[in-house]
N, C-alpha and C. Protein backbone atom coordinates (compact mmCIF):
# COMPACT_ATOMS: atom_id res chain seq x y z
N UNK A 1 101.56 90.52 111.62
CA UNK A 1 100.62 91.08 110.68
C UNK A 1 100.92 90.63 109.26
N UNK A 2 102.29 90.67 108.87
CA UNK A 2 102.45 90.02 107.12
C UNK A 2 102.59 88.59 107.25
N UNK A 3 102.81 87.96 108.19
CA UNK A 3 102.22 86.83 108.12
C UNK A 3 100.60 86.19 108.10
N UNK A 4 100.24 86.98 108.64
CA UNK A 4 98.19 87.15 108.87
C UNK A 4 97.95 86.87 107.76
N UNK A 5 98.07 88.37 107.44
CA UNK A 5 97.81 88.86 106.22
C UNK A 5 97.11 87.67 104.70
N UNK A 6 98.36 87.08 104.63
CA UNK A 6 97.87 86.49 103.60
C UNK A 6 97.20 85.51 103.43
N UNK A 7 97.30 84.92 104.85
CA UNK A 7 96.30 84.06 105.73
C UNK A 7 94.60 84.00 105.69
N UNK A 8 94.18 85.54 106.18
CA UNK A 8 93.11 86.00 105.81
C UNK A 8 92.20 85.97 104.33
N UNK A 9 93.56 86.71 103.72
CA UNK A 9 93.35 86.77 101.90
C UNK A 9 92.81 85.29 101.55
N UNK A 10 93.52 84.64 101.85
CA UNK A 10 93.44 82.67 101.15
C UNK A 10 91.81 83.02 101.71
N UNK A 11 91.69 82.87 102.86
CA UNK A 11 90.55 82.15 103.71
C UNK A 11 89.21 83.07 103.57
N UNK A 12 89.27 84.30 102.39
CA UNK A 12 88.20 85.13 102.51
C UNK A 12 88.31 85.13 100.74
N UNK A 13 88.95 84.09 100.22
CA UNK A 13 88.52 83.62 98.76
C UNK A 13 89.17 84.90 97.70
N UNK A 14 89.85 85.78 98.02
CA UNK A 14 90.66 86.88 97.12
C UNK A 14 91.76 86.79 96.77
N UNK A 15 91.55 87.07 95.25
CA UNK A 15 92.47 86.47 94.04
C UNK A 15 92.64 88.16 93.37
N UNK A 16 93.93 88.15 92.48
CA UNK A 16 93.93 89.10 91.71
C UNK A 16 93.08 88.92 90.67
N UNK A 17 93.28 90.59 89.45
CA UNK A 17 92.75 90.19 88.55
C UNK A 17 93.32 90.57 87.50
N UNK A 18 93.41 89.74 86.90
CA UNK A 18 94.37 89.09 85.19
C UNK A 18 95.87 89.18 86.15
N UNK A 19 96.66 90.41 85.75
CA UNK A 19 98.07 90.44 85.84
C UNK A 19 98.24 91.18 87.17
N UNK A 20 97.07 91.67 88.05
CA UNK A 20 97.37 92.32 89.26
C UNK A 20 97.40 91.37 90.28
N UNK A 21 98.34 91.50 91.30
CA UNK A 21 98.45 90.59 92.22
C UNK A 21 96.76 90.64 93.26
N UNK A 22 96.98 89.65 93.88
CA UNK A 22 95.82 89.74 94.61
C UNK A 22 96.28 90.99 96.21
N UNK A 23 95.35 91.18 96.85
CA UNK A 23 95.29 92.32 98.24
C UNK A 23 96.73 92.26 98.74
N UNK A 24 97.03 93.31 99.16
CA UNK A 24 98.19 93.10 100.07
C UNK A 24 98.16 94.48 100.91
N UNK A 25 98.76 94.38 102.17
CA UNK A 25 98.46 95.37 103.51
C UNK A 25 99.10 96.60 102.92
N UNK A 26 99.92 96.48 101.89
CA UNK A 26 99.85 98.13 101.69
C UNK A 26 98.94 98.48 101.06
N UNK A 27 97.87 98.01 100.28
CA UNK A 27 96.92 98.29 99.83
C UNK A 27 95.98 99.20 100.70
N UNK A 28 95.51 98.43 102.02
CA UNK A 28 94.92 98.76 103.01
C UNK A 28 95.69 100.11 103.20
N UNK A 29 96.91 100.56 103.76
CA UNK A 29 97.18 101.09 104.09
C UNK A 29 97.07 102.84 102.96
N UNK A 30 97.26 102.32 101.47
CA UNK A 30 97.26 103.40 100.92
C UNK A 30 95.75 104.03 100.79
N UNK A 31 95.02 103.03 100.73
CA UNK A 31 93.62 103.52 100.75
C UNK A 31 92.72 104.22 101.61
N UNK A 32 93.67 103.92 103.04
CA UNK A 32 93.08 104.80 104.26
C UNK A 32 93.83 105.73 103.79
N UNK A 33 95.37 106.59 103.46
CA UNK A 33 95.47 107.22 103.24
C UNK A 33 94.90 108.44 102.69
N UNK A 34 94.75 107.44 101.15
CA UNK A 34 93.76 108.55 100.41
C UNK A 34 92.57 109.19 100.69
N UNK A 35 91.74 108.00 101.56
CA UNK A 35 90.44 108.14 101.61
C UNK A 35 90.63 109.49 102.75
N UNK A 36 91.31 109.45 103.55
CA UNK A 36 91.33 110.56 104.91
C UNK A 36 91.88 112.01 103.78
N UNK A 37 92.57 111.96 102.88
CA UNK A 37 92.61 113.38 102.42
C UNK A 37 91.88 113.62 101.31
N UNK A 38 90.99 112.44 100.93
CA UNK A 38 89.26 112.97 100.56
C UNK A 38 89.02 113.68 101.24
N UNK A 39 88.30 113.09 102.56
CA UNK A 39 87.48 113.64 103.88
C UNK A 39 87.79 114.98 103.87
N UNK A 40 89.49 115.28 103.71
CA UNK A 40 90.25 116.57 104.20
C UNK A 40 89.62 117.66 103.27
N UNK A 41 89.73 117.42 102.10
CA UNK A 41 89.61 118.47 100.83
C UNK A 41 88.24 118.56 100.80
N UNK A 42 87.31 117.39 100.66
CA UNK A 42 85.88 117.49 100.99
C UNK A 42 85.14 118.52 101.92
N UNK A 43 86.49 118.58 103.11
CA UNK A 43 85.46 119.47 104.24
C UNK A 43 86.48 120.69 104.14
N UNK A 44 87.38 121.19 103.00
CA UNK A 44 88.14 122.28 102.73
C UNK A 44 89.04 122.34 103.92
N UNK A 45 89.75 121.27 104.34
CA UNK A 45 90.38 121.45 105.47
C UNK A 45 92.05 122.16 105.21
N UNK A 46 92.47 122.29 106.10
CA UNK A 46 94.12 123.17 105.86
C UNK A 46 94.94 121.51 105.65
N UNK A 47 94.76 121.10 104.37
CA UNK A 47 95.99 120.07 104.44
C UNK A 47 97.29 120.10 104.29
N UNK A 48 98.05 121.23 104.92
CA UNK A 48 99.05 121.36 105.13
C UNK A 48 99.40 121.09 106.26
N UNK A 49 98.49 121.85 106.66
CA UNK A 49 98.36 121.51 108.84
C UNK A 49 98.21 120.55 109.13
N UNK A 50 97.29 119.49 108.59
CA UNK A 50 97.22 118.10 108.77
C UNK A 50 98.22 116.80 108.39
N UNK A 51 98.59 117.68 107.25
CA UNK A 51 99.32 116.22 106.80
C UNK A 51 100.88 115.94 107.87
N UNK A 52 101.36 116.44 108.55
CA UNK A 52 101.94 115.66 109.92
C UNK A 52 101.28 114.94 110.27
N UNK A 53 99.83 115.14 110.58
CA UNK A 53 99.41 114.11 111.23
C UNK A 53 99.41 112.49 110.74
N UNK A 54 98.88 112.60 109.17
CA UNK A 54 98.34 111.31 108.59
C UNK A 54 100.12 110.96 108.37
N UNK A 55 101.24 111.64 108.23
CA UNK A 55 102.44 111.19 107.99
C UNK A 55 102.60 110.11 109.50
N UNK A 56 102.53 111.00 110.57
CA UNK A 56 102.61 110.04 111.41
C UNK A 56 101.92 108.79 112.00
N UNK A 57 100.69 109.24 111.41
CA UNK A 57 100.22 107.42 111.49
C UNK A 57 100.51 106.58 110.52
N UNK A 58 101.03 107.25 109.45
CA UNK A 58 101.62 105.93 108.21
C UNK A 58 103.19 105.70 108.44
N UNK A 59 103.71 106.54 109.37
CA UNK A 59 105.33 106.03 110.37
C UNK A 59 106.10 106.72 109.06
N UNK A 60 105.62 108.11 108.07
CA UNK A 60 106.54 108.06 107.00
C UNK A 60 107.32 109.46 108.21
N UNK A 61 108.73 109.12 107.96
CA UNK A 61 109.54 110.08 108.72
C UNK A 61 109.99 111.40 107.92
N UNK A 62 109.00 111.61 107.36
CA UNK A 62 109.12 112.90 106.96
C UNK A 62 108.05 113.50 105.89
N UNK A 63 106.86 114.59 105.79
CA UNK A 63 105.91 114.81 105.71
C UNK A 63 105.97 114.55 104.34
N UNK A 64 106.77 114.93 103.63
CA UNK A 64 107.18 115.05 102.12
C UNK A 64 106.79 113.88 101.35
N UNK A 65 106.94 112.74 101.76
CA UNK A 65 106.75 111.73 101.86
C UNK A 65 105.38 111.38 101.42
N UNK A 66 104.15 112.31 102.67
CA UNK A 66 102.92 111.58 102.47
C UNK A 66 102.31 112.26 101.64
N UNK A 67 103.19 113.29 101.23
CA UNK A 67 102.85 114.29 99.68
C UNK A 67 102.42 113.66 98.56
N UNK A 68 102.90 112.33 98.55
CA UNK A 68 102.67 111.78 97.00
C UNK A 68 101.37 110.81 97.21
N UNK A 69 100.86 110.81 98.09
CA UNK A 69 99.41 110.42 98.53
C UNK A 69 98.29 111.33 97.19
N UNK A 70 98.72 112.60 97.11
CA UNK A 70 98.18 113.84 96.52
C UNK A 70 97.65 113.95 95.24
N UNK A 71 99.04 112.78 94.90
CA UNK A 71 98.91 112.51 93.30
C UNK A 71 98.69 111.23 92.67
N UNK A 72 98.49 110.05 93.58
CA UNK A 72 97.92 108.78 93.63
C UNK A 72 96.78 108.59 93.04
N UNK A 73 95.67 109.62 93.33
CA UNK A 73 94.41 109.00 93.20
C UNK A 73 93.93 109.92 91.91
N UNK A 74 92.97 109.59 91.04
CA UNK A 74 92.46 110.38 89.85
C UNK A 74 91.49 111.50 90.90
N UNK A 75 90.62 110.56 91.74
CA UNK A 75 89.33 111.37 92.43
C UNK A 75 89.99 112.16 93.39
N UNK A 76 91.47 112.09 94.12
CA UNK A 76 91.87 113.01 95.02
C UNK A 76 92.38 114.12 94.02
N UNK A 77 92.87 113.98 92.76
CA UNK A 77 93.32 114.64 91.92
C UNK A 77 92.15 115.55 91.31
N UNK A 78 90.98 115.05 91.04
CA UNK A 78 90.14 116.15 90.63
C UNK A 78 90.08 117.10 91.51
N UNK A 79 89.69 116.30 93.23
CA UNK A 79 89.28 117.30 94.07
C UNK A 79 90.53 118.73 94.19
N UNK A 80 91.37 118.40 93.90
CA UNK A 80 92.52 119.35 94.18
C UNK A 80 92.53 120.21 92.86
N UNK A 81 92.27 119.87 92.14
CA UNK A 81 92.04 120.86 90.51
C UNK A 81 90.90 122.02 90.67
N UNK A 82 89.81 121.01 91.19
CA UNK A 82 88.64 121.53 91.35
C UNK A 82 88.83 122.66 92.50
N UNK A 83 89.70 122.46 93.76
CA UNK A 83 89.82 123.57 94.67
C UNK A 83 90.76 124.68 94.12
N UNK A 84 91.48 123.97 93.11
CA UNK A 84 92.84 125.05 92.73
C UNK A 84 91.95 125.80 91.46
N UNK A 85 90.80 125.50 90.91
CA UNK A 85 89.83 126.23 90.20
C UNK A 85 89.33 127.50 90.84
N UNK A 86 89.10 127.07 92.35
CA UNK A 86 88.19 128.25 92.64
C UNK A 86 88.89 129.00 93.82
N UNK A 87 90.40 128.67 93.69
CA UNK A 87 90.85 129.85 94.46
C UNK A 87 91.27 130.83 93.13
N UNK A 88 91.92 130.12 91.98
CA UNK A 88 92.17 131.00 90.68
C UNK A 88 91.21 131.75 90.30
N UNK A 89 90.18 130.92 90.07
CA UNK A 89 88.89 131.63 89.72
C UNK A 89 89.56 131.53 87.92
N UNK A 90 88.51 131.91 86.77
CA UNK A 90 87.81 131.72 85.46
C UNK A 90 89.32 132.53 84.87
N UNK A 91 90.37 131.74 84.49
CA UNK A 91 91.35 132.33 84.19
C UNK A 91 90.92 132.45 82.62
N UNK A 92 91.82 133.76 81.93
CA UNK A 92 91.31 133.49 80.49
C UNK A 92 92.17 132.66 79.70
């Protein structure tokens, strides 16, 4: 696969841009991350209960780990403000 990898990249014309490197498979990999605990918070799911799961398909050996998924993204970060809004509710 990290040999593929960059194989693909050449042959599907993707380059970085200015000082960022061009694609690389952890990329892929962090982005399914995030995107699945969109989905999670989106549909108000228990992501506590879940996140074993997405730990174990990203092979991190220990849940804590896929914690910092949480704080990666600006848009996973609103959604979590925005839920931690309305369990607080209109603080003064």
């Amino acid at each position: 696969m990290h040999a593929t990898f960059p194989v693909l990249i050449d042959r599907a014309g993707l380059t970085g841009r200015g000082q960022r490197v061009r694609p690389r498979i952890h990329d892929l990999r962090h982005s399914f991350a995030v995107r699945q605990l969109l989905d999670w918070h989106r549909q108000h799911a228990d992501i506590d209960a879940r996140i074993p799961l997405l730990s174990t398909v990203l092979g991190h050996s220990d849940p804590v780990i896929t914690y910092w998924y949480l704080e990666a993204s600006p848009e996973l970060f609103a959604i979590v403000a925005q839920r931690l809004g309305e369990v607080l509710g209109n603080l003064p």
